[in-house]
C-alpha atoms as a PDB file:
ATOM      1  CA  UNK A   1       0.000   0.000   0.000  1.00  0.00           C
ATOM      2  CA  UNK A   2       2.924   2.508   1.088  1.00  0.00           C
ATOM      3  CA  UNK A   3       4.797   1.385  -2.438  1.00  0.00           C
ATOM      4  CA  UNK A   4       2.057   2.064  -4.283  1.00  0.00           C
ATOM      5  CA  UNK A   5       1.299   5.387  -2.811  1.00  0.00           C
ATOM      6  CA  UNK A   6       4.851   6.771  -3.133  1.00  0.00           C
ATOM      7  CA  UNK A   7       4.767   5.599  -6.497  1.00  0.00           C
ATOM      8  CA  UNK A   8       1.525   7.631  -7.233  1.00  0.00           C
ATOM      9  CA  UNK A   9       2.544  10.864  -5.858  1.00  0.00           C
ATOM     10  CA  UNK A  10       5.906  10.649  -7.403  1.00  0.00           C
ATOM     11  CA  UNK A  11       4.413  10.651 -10.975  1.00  0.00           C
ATOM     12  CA  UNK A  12       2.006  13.552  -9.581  1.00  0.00           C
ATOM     13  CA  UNK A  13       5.338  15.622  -8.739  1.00  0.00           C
ATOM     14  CA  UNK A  14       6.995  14.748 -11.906  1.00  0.00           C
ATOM     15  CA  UNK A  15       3.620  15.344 -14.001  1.00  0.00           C
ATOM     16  CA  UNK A  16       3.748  19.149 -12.000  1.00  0.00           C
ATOM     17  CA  UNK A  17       7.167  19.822 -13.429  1.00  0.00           C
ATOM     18  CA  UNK A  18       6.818  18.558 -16.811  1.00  0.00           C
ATOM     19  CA  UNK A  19       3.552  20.995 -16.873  1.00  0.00           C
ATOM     20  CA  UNK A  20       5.699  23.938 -15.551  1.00  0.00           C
ATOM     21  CA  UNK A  21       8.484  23.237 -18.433  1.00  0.00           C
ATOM     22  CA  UNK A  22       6.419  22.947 -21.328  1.00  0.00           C
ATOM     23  CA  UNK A  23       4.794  25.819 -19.485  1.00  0.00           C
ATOM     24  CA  UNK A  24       7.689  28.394 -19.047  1.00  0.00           C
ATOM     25  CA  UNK A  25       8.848  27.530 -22.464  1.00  0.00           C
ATOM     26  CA  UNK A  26       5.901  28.391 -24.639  1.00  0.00           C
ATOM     27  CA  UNK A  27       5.031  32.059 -23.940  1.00  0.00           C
ATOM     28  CA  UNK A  28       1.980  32.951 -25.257  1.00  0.00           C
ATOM     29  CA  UNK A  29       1.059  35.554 -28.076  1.00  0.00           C
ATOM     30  CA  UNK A  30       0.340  37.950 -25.539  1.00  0.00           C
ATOM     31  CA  UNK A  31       3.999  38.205 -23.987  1.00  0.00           C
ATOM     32  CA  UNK A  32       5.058  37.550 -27.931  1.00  0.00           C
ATOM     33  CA  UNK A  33       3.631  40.755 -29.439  1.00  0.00           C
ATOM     34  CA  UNK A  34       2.482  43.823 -27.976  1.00  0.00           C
ATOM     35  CA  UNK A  35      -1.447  44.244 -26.721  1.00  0.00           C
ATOM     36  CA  UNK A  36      -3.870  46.411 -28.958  1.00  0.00           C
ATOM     37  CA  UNK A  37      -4.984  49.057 -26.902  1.00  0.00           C
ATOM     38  CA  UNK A  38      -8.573  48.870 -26.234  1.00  0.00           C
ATOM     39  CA  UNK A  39     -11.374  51.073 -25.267  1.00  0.00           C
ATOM     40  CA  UNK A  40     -12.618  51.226 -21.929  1.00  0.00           C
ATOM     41  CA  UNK A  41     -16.428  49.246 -22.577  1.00  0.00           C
ATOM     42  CA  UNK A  42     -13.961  46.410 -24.470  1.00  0.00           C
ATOM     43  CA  UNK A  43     -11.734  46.051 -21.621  1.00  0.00           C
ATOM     44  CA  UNK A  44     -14.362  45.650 -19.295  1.00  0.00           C
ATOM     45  CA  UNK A  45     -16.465  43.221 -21.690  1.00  0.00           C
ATOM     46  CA  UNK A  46     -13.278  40.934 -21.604  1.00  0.00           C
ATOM     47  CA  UNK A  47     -13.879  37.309 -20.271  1.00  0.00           C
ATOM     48  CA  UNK A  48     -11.433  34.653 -19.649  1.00  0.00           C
ATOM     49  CA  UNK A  49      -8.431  34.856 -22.057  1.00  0.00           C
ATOM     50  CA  UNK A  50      -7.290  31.617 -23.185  1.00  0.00           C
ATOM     51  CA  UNK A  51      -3.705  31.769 -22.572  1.00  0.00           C
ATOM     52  CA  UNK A  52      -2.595  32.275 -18.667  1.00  0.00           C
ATOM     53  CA  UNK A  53      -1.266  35.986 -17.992  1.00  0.00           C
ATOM     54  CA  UNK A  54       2.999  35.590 -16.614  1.00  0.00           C
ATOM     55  CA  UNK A  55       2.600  36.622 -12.693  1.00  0.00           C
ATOM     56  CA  UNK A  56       6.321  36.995 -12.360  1.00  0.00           C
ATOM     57  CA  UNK A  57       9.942  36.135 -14.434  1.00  0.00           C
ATOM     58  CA  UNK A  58      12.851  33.405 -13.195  1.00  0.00           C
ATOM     59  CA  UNK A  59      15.858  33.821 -14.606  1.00  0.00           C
ATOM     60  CA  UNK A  60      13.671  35.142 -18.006  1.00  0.00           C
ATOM     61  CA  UNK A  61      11.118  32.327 -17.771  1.00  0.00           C
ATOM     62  CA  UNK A  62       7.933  32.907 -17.433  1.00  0.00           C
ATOM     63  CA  UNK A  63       5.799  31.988 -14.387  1.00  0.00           C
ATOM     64  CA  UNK A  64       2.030  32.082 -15.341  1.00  0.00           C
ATOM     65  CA  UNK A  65      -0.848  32.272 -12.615  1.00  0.00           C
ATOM     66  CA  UNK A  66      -1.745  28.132 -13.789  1.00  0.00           C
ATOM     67  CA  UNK A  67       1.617  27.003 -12.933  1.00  0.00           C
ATOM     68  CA  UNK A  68       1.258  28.268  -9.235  1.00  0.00           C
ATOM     69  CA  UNK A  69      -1.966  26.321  -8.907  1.00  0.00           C
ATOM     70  CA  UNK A  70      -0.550  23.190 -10.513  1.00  0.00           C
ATOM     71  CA  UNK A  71       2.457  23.835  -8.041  1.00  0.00           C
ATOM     72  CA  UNK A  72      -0.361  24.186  -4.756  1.00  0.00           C
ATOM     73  CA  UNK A  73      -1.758  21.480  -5.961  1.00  0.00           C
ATOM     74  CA  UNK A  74       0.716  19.172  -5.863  1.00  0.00           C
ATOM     75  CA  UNK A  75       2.313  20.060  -2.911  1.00  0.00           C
ATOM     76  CA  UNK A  76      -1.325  19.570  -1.242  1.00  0.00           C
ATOM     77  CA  UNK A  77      -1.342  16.253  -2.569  1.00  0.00           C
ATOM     78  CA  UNK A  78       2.491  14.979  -1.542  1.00  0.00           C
ATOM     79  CA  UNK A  79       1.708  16.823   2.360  1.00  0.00           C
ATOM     80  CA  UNK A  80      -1.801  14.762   2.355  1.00  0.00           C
ATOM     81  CA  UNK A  81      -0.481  11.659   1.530  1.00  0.00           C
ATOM     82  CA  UNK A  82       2.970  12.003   3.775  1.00  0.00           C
ATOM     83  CA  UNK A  83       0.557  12.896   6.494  1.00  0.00           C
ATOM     84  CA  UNK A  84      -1.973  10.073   6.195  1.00  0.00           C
ATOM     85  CA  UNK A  85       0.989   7.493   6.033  1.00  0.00           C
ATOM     86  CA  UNK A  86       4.217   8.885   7.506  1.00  0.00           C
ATOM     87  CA  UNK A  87       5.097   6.696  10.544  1.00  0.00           C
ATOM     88  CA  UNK A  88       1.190   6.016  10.954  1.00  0.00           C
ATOM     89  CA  UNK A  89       0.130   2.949   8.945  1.00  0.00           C
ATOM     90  CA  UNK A  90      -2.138   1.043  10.675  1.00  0.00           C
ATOM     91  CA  UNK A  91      -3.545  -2.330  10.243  1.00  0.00           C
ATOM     92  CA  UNK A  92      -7.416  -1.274  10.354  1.00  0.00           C
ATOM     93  CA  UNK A  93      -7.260   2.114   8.355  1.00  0.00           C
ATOM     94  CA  UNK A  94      -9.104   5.386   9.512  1.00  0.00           C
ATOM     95  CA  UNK A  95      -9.382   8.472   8.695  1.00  0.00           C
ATOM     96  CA  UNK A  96      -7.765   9.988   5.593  1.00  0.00           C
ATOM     97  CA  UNK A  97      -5.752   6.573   5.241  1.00  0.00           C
ATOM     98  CA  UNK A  98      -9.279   4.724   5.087  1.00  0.00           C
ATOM     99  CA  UNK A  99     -10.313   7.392   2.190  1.00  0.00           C
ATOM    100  CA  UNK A 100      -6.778   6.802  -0.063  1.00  0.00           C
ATOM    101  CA  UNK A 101      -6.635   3.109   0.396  1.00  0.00           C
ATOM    102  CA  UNK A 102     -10.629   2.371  -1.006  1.00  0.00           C
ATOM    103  CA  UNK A 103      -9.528   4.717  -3.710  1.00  0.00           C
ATOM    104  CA  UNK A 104      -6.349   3.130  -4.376  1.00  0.00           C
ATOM    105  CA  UNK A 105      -8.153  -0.529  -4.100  1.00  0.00           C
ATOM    106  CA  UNK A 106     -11.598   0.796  -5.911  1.00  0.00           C
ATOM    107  CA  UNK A 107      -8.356   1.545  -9.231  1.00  0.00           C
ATOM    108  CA  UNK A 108      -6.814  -0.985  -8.870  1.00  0.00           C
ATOM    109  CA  UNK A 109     -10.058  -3.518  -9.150  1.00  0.00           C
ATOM    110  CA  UNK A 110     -11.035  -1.412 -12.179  1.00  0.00           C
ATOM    111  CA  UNK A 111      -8.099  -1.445 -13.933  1.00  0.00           C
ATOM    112  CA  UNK A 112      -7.529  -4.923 -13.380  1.00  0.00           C
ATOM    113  CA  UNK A 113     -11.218  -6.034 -15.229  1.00  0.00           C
ATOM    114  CA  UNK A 114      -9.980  -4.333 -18.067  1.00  0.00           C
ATOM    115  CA  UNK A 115      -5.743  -5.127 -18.502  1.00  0.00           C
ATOM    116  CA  UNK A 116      -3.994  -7.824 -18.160  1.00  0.00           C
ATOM    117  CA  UNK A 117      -2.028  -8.052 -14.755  1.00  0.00           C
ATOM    118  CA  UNK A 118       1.098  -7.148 -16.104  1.00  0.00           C
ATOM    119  CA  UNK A 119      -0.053  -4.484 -17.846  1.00  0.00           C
ATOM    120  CA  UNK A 120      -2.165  -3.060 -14.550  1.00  0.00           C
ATOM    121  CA  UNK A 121       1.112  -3.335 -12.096  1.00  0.00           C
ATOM    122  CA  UNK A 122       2.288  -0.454 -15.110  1.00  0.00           C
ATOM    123  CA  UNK A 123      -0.596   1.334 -15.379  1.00  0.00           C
ATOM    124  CA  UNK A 124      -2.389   1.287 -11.620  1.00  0.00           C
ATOM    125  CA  UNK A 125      -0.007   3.936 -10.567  1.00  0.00           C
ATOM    126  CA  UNK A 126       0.010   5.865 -13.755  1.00  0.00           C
ATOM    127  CA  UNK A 127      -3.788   6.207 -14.033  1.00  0.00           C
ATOM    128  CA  UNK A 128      -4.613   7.117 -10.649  1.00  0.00           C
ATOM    129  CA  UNK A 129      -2.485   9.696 -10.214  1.00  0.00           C
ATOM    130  CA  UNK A 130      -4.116  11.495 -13.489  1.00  0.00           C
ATOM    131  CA  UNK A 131      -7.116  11.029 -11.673  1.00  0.00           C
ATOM    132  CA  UNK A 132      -6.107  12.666  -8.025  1.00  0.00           C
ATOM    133  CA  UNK A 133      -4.278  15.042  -9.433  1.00  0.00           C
ATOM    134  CA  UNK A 134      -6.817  16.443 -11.861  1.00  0.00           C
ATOM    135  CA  UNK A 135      -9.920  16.131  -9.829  1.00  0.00           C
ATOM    136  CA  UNK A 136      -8.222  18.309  -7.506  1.00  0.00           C
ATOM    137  CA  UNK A 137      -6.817  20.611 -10.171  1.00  0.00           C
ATOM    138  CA  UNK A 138     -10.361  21.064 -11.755  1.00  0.00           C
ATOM    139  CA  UNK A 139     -11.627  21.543  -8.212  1.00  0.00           C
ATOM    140  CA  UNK A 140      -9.732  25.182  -7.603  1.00  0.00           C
ATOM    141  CA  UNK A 141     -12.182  26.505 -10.040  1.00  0.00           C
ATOM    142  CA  UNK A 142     -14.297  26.426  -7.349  1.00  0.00           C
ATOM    143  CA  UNK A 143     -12.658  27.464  -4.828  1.00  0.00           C
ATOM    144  CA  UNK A 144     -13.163  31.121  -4.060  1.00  0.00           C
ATOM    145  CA  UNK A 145     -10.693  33.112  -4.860  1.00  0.00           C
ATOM    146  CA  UNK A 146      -9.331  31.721  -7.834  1.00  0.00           C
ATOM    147  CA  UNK A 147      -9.439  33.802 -10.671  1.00  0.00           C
ATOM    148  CA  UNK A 148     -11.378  36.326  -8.608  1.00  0.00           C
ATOM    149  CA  UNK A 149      -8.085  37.861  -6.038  1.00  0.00           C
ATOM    150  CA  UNK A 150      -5.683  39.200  -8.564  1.00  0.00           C
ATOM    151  CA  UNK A 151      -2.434  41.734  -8.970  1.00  0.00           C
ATOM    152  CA  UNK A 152      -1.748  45.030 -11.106  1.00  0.00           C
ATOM    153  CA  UNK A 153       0.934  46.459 -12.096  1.00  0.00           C
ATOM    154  CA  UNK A 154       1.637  50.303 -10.988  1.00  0.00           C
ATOM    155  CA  UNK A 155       3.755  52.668 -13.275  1.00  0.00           C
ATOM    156  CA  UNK A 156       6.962  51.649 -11.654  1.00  0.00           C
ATOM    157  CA  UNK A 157       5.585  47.824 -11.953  1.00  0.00           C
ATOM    158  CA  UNK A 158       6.128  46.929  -8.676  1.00  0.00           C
ATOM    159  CA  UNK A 159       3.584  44.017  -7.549  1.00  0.00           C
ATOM    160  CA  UNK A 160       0.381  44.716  -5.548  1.00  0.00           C
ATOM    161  CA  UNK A 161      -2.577  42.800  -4.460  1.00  0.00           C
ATOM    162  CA  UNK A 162      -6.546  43.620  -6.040  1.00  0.00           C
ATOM    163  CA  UNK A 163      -9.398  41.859  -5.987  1.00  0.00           C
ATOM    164  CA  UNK A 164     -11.512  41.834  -9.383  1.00  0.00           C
ATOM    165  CA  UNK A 165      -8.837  42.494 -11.845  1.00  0.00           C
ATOM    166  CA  UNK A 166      -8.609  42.092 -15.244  1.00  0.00           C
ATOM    167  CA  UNK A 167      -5.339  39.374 -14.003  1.00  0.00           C
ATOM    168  CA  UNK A 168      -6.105  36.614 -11.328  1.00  0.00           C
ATOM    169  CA  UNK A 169      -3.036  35.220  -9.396  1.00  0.00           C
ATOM    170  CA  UNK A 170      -4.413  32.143  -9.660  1.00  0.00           C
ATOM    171  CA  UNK A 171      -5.788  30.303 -12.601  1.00  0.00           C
ATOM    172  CA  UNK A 172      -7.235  26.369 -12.513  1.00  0.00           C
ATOM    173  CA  UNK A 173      -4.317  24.131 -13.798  1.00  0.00           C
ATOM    174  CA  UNK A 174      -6.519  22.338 -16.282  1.00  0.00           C
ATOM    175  CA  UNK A 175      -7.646  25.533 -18.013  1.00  0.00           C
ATOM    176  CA  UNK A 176      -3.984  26.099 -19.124  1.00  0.00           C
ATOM    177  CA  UNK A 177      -3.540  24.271 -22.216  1.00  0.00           C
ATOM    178  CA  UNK A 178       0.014  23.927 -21.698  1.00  0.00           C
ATOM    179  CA  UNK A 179      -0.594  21.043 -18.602  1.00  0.00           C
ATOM    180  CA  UNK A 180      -3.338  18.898 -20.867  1.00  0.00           C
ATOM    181  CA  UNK A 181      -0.829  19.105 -23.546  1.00  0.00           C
ATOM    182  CA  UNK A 182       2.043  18.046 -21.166  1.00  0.00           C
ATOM    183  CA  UNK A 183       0.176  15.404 -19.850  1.00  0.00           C
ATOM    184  CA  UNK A 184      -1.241  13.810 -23.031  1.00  0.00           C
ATOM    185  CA  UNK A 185       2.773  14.098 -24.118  1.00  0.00           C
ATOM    186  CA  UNK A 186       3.685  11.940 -20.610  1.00  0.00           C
ATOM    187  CA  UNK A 187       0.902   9.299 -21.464  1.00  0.00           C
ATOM    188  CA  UNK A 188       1.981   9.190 -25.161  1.00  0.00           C
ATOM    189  CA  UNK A 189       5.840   8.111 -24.101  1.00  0.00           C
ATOM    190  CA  UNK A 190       4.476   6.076 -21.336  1.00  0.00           C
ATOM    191  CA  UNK A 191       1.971   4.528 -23.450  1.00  0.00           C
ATOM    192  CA  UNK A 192       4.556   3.707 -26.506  1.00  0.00           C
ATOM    193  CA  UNK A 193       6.842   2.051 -23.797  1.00  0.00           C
ATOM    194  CA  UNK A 194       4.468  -0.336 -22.728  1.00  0.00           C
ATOM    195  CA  UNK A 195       3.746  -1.035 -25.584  1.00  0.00           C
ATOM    196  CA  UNK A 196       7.028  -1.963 -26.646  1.00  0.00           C
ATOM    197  CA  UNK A 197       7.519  -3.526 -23.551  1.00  0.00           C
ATOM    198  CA  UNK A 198       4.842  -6.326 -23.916  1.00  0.00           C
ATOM    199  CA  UNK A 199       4.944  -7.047 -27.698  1.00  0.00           C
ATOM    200  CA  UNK A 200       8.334  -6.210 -28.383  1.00  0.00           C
ATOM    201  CA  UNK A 201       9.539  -3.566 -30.889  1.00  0.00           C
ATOM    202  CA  UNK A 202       8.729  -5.987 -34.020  1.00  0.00           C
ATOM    203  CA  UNK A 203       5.543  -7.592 -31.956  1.00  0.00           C
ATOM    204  CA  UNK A 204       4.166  -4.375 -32.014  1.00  0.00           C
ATOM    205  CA  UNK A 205       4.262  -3.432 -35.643  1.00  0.00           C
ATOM    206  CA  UNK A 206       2.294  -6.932 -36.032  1.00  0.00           C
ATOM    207  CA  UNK A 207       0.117  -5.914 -33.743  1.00  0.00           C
ATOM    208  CA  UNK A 208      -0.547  -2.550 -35.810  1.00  0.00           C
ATOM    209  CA  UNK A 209       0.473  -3.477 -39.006  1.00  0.00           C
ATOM    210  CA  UNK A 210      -0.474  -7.187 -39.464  1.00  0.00           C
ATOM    211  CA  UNK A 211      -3.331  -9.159 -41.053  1.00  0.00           C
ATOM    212  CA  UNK A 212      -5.466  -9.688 -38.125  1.00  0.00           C
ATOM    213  CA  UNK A 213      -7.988 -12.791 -40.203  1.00  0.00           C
ATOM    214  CA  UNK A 214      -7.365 -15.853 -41.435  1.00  0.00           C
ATOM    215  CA  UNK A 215      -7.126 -16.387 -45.084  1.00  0.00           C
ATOM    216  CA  UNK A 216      -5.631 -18.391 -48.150  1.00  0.00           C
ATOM    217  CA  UNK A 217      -2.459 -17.304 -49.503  1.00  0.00           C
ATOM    218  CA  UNK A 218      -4.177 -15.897 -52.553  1.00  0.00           C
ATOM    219  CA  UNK A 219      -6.457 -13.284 -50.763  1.00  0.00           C
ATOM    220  CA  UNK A 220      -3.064 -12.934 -48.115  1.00  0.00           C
ATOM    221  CA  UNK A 221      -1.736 -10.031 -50.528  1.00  0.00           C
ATOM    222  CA  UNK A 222      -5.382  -7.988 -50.997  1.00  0.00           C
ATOM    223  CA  UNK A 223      -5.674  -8.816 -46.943  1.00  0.00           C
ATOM    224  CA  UNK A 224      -2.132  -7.086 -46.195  1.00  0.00           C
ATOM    225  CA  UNK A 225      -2.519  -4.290 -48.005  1.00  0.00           C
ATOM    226  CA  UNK A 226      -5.779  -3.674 -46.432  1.00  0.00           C
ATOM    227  CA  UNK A 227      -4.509  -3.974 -42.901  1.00  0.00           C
ATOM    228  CA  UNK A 228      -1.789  -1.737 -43.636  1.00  0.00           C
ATOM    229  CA  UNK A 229      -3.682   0.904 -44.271  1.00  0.00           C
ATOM    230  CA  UNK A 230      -5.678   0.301 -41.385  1.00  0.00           C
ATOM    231  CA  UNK A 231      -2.278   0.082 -39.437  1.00  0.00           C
ATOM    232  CA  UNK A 232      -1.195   3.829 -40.836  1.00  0.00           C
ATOM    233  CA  UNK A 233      -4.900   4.891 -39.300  1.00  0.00           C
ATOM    234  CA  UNK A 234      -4.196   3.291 -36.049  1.00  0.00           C
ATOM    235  CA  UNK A 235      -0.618   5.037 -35.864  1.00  0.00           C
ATOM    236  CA  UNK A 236      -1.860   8.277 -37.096  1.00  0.00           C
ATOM    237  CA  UNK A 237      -4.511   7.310 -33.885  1.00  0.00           C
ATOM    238  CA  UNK A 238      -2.336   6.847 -31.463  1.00  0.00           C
ATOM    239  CA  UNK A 239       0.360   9.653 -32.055  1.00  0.00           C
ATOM    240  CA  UNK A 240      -2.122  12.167 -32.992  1.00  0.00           C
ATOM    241  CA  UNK A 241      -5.680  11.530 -32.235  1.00  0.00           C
ATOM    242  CA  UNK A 242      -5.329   9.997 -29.194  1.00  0.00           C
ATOM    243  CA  UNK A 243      -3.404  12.855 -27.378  1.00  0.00           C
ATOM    244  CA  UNK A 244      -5.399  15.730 -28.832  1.00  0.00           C
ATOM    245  CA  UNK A 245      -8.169  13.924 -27.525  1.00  0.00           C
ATOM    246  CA  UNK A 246      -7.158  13.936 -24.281  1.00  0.00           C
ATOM    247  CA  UNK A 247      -5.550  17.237 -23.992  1.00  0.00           C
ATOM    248  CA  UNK A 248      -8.610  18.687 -25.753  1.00  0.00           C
ATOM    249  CA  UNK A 249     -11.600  16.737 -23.985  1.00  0.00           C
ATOM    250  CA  UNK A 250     -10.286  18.025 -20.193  1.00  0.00           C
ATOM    251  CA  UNK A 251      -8.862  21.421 -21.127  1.00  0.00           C
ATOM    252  CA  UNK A 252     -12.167  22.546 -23.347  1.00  0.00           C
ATOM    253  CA  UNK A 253     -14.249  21.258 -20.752  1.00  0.00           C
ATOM    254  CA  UNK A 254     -12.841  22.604 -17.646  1.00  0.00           C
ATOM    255  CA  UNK A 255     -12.316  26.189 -19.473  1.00  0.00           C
ATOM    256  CA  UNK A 256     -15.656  26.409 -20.670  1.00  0.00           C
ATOM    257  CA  UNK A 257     -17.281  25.900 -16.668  1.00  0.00           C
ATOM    258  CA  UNK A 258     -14.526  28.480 -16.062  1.00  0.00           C
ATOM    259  CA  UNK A 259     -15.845  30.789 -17.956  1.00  0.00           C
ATOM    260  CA  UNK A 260     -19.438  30.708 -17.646  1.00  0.00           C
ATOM    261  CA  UNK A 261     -18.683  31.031 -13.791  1.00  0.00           C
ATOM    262  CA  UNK A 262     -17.321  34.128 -14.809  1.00  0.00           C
ATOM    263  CA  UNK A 263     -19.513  35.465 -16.839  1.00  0.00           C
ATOM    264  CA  UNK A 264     -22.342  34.974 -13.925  1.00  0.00           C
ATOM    265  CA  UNK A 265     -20.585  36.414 -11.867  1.00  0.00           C
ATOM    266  CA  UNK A 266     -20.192  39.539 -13.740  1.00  0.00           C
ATOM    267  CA  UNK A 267     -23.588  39.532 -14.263  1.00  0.00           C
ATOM    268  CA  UNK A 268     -25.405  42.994 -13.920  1.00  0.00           C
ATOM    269  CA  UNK A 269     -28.153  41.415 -11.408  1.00  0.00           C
ATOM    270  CA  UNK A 270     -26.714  40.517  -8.505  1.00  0.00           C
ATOM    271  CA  UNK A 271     -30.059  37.895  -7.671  1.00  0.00           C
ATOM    272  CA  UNK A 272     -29.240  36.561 -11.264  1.00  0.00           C
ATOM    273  CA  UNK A 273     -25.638  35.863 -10.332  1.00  0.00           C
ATOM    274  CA  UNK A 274     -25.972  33.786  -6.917  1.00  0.00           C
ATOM    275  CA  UNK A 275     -29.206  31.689  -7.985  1.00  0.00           C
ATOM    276  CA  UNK A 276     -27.680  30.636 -11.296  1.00  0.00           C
ATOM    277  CA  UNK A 277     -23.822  30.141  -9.760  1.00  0.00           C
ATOM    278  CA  UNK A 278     -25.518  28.269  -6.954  1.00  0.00           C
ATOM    279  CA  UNK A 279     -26.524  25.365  -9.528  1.00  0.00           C
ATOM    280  CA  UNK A 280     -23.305  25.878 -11.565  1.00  0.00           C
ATOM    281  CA  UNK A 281     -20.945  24.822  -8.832  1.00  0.00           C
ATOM    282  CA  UNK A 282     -23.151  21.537  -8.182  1.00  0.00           C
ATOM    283  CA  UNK A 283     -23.160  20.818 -11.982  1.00  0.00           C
ATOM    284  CA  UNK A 284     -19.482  22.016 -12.344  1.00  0.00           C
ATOM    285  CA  UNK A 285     -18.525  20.210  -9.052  1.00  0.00           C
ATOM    286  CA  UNK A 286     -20.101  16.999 -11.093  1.00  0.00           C
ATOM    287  CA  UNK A 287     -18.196  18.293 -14.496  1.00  0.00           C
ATOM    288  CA  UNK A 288     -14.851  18.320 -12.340  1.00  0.00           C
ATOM    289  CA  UNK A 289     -14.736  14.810 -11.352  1.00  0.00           C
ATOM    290  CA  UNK A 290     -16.251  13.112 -14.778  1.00  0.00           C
ATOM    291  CA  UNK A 291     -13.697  14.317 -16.701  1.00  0.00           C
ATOM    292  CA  UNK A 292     -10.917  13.371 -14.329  1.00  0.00           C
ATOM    293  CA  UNK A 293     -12.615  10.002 -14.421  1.00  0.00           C
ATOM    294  CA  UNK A 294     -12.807   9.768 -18.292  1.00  0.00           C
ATOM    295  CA  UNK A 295      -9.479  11.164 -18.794  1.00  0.00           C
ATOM    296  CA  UNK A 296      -7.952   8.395 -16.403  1.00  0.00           C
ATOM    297  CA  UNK A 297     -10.563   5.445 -18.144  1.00  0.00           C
ATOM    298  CA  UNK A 298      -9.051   6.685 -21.752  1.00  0.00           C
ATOM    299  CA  UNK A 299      -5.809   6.281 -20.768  1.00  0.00           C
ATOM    300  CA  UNK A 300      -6.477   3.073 -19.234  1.00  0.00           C
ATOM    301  CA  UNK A 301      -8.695   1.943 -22.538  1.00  0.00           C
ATOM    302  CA  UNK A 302      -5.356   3.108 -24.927  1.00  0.00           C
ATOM    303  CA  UNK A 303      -3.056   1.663 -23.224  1.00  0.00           C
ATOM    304  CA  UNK A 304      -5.168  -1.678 -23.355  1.00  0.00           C
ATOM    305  CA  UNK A 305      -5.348  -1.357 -27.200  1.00  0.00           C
ATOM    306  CA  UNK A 306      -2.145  -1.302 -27.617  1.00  0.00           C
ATOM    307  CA  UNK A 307      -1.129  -4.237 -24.685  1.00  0.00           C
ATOM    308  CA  UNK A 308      -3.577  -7.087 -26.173  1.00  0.00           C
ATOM    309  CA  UNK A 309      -2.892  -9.670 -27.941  1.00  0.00           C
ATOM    310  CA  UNK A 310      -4.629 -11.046 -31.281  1.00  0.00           C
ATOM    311  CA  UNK A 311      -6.901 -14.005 -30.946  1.00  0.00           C
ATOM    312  CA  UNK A 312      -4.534 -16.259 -33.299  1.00  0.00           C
ATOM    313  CA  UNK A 313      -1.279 -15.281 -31.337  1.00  0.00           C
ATOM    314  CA  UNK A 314      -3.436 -17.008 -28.100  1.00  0.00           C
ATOM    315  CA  UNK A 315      -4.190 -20.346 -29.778  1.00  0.00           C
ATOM    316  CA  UNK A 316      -0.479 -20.532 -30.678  1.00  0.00           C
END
């Protein structure tokens, strides 16, 4: 249990920095090219930008307001978890141990209907931390404050602290492209290693590439050509689609909930604004932890795609 919960939040740390380097090296068009001036009635018409504003510079990289969530978030989740089981494992659980061992054991009986065994001692740890740490990524949406408590920047650009500003110090991770991307990157190499890993280089391109049916040796040529171009789909699937799904699916999801919060809350009726965000954060609470669960179950369903084997390679 203590293996496999070290093992969890050490692929949450390492997800965290991977986020904050693709992060900090992709500025956005706004720090690329200088903002249009705009009138007073645009500025204040302005919803949620897409790209995350830089809050401060190290050593001329970039710091955006996401990347200090993602790096709250998992330090919450490493101080939780060294807390619950630091020199306090006990037999009968309780407590916050109770909580992270049925969710540890609730994973690992899922994932082990769907993979093989091998395959779920590889992909247990992997797929529950996605889901920990973006439940409680998608979760600061709601949590008041963020996006709402924000800094300017005076004439001598010195840092102060607002609230309602046109740039929030903090931002939901999973509404920063750049983390979706990073982690659809991370399950891409993962996924491609385990794949290798339980066909074999050459075992794999069969398993993408090779005639799937039997049939006579005089249909074998029509046959082969027509599961190689079904192979060059299912390549162009899972280097392309498959990550763009993913990154897409949770980032375009947890934006949008983003910013219809904030454009209730800039509402003009202040009745308006608390009856309709009082059903938004049930539906968005809901929102937040389906698509940490589908995000997790896709990775789990790719990697099995790509870890079976074919019906004719079991009767050998």
């Amino acid at each position: 249990m203590n293996r496999f919960l070290k093992i969890i939040f050490a692929c949450a740390f390492l997800a965290a920095i991977f986020a904050v380097s693709v992060g900090a090296q992709s500025p956005t068009e706004a720090q690329m090219s200088p903002a249009p001036a705009q009138s007073a009635p645009a500025a204040a018409d302005e919803t949620v930008p897409a790209a995350a504003p830089a809050v401060f510079h190290v050593l001329g990289l970039p710091v955006t307001n996401s990347m200090i969530c993602t790096w709250i978030v998992a330090a919450v989740i490493l101080i939780v978890v060294r807390l619950s089981t630091w020199r306090n494992i006990k037999e009968i659980p309780s407590g916050m141990q109770n909580f992270l061992e049925a969710l540890v054991e609730m994973w690992d009986g899922l994932i082990g209907d769907i993979l093989d065994k091998r395959v779920t001692r590889w992909v247990f740890p992997f797929a529950t931390t996605f889901f920990i740490f973006i439940v409680i990524s998608n979760l600061m949406d709601l949590v008041p404050g963020v996006g709402s408590i924000g800094y300017g920047k005076p004439a001598n650009y010195s840092m102060r602290i607002a609230v309602n500003v046109t740039e929030p110090l903090f931002r939901p991770p999973t509404t920063d492209a750049n983390l979706t991307i990073a982690m659809a990157g991370i399950f891409l190499i993962m996924s491609l290693y385990w794949a290798v890993r339980y066909n074999g280089f050459f075992g794999l391109i069969k398993h993408i590439f090779g005639v799937k049916m039997e049939t006579n040796k005089l249909a074998y040529p029509l046959f082969f050509l027509l599961f190689l171009f079904i192979g060059a789909m299912e390549l162009l699937s899972v280097m392309f689609a498959r990550p763009v799904a993913l990154a897409m699916r949770l980032y375009g999801n947890v934006f949008a909930g983003e910013s219809i919060l904030d454009m209730i809350f800039h509402s003009k009726s202040l009745l308006f604004s608390l009856v309709l965000s009082s059903f938004m954060y049930f539906y968005e609470t809901f929102v937040c932890l389906v698509q940490a669960f589908v995000f997790a179950m896709l990775v789990v369903a790719f990697v099995g795609t790509l870890c079976t084997h074919n019906d004719e390679e079991h009767a050998h």
